[in-house]
C-alpha atoms as a PDB file:
ATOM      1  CA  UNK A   1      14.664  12.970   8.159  1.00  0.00           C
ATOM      2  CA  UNK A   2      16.366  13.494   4.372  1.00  0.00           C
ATOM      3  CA  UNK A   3      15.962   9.426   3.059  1.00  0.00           C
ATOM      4  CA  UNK A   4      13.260   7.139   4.024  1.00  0.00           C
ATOM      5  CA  UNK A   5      14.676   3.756   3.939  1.00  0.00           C
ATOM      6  CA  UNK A   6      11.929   0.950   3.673  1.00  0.00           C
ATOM      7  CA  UNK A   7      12.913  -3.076   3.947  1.00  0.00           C
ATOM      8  CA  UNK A   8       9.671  -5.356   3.137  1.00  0.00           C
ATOM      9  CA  UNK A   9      11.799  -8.144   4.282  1.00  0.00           C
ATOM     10  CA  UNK A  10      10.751 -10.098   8.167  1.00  0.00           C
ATOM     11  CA  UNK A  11      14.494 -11.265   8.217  1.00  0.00           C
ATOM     12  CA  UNK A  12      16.475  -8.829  11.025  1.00  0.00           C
ATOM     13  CA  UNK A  13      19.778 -10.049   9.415  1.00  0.00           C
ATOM     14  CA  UNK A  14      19.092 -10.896   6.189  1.00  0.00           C
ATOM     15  CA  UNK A  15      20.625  -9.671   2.757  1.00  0.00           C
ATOM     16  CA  UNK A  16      17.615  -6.775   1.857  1.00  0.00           C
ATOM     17  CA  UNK A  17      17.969  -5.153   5.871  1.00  0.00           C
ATOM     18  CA  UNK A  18      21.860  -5.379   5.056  1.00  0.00           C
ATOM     19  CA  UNK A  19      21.717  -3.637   1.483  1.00  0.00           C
ATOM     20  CA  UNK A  20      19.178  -0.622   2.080  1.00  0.00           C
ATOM     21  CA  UNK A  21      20.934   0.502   5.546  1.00  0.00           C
ATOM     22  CA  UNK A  22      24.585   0.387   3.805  1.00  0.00           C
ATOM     23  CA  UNK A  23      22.536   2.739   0.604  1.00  0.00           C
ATOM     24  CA  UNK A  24      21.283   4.937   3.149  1.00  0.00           C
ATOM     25  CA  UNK A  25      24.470   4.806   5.790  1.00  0.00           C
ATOM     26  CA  UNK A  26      26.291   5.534   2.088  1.00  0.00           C
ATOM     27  CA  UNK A  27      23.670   9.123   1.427  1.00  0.00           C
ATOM     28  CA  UNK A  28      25.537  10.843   4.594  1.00  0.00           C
ATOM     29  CA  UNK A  29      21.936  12.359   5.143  1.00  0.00           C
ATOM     30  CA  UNK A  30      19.795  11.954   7.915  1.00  0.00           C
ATOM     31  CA  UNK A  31      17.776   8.639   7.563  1.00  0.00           C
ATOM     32  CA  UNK A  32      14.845   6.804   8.774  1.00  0.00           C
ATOM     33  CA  UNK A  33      14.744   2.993   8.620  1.00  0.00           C
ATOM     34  CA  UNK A  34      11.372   1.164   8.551  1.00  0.00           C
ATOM     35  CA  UNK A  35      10.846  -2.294   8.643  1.00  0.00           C
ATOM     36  CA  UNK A  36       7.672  -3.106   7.276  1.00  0.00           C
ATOM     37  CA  UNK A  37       6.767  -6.402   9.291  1.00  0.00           C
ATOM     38  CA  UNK A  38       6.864  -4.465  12.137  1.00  0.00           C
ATOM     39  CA  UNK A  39       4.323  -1.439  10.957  1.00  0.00           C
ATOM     40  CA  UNK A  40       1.560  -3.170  10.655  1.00  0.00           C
ATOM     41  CA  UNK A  41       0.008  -2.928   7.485  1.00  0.00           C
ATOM     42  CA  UNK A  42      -3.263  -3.811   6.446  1.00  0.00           C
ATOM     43  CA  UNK A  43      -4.012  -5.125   2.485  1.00  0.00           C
ATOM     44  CA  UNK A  44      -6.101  -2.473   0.620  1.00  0.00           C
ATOM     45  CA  UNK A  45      -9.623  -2.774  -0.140  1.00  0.00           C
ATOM     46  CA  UNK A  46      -9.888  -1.094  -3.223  1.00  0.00           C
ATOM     47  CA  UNK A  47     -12.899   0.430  -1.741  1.00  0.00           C
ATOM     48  CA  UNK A  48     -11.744   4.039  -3.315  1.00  0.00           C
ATOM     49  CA  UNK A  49     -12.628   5.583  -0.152  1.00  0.00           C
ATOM     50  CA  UNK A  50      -9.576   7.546  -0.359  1.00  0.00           C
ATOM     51  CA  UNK A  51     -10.365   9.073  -3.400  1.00  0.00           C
ATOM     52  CA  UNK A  52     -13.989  10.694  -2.423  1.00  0.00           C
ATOM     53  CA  UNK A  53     -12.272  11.129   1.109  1.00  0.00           C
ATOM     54  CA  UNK A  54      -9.566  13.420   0.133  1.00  0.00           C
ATOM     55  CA  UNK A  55      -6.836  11.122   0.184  1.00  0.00           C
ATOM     56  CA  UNK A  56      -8.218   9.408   4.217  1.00  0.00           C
ATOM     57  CA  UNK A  57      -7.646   5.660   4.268  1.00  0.00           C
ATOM     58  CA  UNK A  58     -10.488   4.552   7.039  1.00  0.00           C
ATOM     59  CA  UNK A  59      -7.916   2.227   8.057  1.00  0.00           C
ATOM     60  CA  UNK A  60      -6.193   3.412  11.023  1.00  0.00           C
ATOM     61  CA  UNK A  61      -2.946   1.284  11.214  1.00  0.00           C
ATOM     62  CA  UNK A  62       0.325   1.775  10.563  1.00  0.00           C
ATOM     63  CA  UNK A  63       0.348   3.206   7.139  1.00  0.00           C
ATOM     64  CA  UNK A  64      -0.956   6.556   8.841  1.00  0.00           C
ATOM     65  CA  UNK A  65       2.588   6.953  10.263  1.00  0.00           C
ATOM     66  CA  UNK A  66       3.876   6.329   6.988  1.00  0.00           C
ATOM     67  CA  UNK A  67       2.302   8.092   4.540  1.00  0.00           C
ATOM     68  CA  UNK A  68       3.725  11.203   6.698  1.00  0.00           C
ATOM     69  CA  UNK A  69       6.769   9.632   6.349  1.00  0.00           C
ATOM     70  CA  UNK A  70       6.513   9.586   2.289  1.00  0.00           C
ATOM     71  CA  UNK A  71       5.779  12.533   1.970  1.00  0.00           C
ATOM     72  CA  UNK A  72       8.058  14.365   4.342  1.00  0.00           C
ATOM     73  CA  UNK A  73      11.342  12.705   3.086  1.00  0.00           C
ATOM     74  CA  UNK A  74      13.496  14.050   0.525  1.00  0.00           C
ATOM     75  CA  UNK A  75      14.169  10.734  -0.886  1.00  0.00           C
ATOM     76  CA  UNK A  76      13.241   6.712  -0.530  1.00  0.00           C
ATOM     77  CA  UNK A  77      14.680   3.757  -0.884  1.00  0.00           C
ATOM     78  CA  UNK A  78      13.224   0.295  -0.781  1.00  0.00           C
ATOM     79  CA  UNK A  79      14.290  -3.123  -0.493  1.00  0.00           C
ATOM     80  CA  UNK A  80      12.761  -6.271  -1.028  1.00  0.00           C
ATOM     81  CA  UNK A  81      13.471  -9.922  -1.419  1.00  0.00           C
ATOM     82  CA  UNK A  82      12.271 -11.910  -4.039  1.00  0.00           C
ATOM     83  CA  UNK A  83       9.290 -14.197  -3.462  1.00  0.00           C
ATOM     84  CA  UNK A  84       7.692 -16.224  -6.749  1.00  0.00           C
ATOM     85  CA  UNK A  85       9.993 -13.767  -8.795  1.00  0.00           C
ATOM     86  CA  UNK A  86       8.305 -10.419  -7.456  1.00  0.00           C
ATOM     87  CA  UNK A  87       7.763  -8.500  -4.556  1.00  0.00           C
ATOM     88  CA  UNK A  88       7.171  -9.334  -1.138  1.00  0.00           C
ATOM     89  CA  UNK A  89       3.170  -9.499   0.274  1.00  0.00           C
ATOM     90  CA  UNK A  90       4.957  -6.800   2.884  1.00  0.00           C
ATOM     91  CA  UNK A  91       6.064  -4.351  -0.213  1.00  0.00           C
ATOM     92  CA  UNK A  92       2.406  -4.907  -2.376  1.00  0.00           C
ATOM     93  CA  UNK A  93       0.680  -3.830   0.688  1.00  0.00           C
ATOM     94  CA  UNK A  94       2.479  -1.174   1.084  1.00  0.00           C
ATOM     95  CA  UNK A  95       2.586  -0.294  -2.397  1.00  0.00           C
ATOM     96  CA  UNK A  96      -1.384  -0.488  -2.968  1.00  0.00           C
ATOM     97  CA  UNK A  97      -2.083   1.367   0.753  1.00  0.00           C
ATOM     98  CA  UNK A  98      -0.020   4.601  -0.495  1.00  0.00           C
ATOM     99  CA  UNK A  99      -2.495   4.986  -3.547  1.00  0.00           C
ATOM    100  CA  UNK A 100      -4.338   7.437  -0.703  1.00  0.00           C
ATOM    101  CA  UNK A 101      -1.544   9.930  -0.831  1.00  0.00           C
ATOM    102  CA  UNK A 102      -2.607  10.543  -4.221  1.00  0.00           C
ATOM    103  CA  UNK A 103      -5.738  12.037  -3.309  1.00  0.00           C
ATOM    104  CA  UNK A 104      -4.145  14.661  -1.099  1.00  0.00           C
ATOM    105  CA  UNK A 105      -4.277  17.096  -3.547  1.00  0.00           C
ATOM    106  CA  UNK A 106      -0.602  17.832  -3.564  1.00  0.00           C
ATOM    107  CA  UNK A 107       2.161  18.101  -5.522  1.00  0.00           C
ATOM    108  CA  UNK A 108       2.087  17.054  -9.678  1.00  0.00           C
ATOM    109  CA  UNK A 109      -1.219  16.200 -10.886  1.00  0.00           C
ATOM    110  CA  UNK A 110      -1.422  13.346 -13.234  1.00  0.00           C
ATOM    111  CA  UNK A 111      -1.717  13.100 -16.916  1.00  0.00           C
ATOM    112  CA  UNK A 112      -4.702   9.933 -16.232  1.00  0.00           C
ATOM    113  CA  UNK A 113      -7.971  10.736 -15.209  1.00  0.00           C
ATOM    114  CA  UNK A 114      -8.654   8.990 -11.388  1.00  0.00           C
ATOM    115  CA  UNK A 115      -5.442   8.659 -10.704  1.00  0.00           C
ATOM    116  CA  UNK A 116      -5.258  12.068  -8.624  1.00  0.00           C
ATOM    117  CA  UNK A 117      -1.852  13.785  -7.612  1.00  0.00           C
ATOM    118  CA  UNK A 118       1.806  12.660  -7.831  1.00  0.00           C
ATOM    119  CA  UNK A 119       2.956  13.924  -4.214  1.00  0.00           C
ATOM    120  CA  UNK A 120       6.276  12.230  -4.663  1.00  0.00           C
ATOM    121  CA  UNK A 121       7.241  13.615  -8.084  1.00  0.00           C
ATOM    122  CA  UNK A 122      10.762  14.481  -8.251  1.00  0.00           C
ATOM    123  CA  UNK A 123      12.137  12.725  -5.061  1.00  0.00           C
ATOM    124  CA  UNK A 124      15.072  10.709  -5.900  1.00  0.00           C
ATOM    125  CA  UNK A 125      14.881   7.215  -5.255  1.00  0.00           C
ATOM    126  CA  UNK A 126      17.081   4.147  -5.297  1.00  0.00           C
ATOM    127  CA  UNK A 127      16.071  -0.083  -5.378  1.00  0.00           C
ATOM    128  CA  UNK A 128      17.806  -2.684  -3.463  1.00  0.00           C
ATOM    129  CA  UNK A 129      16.189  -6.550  -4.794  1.00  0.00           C
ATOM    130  CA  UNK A 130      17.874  -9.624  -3.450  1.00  0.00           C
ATOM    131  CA  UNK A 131      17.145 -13.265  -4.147  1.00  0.00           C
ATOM    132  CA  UNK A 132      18.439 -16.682  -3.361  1.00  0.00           C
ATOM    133  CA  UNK A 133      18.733 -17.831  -7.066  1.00  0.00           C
ATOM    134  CA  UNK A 134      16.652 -16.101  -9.470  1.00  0.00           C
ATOM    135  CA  UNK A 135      13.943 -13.453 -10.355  1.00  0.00           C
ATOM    136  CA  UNK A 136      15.311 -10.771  -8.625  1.00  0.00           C
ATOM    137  CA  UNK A 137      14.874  -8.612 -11.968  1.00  0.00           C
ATOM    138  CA  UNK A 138      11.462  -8.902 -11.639  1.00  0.00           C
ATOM    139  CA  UNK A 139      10.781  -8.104  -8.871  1.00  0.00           C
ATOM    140  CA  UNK A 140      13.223  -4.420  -9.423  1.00  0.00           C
ATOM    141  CA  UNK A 141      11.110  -4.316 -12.573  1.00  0.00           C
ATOM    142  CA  UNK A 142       7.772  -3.697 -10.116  1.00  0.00           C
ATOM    143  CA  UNK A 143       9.834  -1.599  -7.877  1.00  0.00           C
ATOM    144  CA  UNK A 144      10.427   0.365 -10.655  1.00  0.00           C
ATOM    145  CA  UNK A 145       7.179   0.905 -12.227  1.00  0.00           C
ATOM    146  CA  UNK A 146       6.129   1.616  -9.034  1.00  0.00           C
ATOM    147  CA  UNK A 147       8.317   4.402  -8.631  1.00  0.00           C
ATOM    148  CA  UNK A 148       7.965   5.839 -12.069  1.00  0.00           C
ATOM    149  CA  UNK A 149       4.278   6.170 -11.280  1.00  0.00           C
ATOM    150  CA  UNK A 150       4.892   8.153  -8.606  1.00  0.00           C
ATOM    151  CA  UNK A 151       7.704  10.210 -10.680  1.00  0.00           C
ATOM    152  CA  UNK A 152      10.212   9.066  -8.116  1.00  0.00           C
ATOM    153  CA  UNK A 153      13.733   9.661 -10.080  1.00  0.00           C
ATOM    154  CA  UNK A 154      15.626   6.417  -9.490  1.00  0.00           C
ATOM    155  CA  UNK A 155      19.224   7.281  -8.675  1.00  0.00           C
ATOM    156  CA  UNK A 156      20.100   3.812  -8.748  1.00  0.00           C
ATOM    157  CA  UNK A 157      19.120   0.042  -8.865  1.00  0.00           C
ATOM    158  CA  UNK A 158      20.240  -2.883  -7.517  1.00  0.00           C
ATOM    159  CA  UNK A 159      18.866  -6.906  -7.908  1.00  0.00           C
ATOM    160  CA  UNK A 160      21.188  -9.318  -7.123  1.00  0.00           C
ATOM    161  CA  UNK A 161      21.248 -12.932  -6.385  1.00  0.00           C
ATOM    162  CA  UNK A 162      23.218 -13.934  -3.542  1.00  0.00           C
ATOM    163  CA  UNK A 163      22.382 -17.650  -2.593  1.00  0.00           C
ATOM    164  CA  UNK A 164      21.978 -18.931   1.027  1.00  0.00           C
ATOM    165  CA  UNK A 165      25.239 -16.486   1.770  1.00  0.00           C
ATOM    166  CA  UNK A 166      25.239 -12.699   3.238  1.00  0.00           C
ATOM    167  CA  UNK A 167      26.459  -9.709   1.318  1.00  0.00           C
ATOM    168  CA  UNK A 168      28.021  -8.607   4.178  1.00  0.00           C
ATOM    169  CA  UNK A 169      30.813 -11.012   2.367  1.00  0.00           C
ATOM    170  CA  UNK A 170      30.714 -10.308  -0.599  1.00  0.00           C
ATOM    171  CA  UNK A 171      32.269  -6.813  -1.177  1.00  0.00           C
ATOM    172  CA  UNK A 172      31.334  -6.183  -4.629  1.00  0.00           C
ATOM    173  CA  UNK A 173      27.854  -5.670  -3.841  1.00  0.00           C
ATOM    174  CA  UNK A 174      28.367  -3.865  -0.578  1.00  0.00           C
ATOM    175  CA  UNK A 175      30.589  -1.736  -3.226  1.00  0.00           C
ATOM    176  CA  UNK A 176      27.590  -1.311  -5.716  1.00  0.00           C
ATOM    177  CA  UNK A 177      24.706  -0.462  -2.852  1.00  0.00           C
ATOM    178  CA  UNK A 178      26.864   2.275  -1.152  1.00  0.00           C
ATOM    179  CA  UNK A 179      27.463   3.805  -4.902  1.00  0.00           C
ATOM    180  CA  UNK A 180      23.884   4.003  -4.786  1.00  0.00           C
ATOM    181  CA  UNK A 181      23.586   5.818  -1.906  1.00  0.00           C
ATOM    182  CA  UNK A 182      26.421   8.033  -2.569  1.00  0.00           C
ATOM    183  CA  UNK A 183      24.764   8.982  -5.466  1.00  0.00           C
ATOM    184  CA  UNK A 184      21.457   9.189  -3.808  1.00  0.00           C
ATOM    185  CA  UNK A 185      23.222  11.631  -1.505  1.00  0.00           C
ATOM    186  CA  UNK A 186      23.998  13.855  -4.189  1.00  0.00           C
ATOM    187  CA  UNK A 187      20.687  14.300  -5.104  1.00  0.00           C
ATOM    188  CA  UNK A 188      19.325  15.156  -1.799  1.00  0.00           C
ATOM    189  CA  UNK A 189      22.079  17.742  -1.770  1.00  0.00           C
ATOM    190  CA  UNK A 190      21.273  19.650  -4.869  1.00  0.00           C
END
């Protein structure tokens, strides 16, 4: 797998599903799609387990799969919608859980005391963020402090509002996401 695509939506056909598989169709790379209401993720504990552990969450659920999936991938992309102006509960979770891969011991370490390793430092990156009306930007605003923590490079953004309607007819933003991956692709090719 080259691009990890990750959708923290529980809507099969709704607008987020449609954006990141048309960024990662769009990368011409080999690509993994993950729907997070179907991995089963548990909420973190903050019990900082996984930083005396060596990076070991004691939870054994579906983030185990993942993590191996973050860190094998060459690049990620994630998608949520908009919920009280911010993230899905689906994307925090995840988001919080993969503070354990920081622990590892691998890759960058980080300028901040505690805060371990930066395993996904340099992997290029991209944001898809839809909403009914508004707040979509931020939401992409956590997405992307999320990945410049981890030092992801962001080859593109997208946060869009697209009513009760589905992209899939309206072709400027179809346009704009596969641009993104496109891009994306580029990266991954360097």
């Amino acid at each position: 797998m080259d691009v990890l695509g990750i959708c923290g939506s529980a809507r099969k056909e709704g607008n987020t599903g449609i954006l990141v598989k048309e960024i990662l169709d769009a990368t011409g790379a080999d690509c993994k799609f993950i729907w997070l209401s179907e991995a089963n993720i548990n909420f973190c504990h903050g019990c900082f387990r996984c930083i005396f552990e060596g990076g070991k969450c004691w939870q054994q659920d579906g983030m185990q799969n993942l993590y191996q999936d973050l860190l094998n991938a060459k690049a990620i992309v994630i998608g949520t919608p908009t919920y009280y102006e911010d993230v899905s509960g689906l994307v925090k979770n995840m988001m919080d859980r993969s503070i354990a891969i920081n622990y590892l011991g691998i890759g960058k370490k980080s300028d901040i005391e505690y805060h371990g390793w930066k395993p996904l430092s340099g992997k290029p990156g991209a944001i898809a963020v839809t909403v009914a009306g508004a707040g979509a930007e931020r939401a992409e605003e956590t997405l992307t402090k999320y990945m410049g923590h981890a030092e992801i490079d962001i080859a593109g953004s997208l946060a869009v509002a697209v009513g009760m309607g589905s992209v899939n007819d309206m072709p400027e933003i179809i346009q704009k996401a596969k641009a993104i991956g496109k891009k994306l692709g580029g990266k991954i090719k360097k």
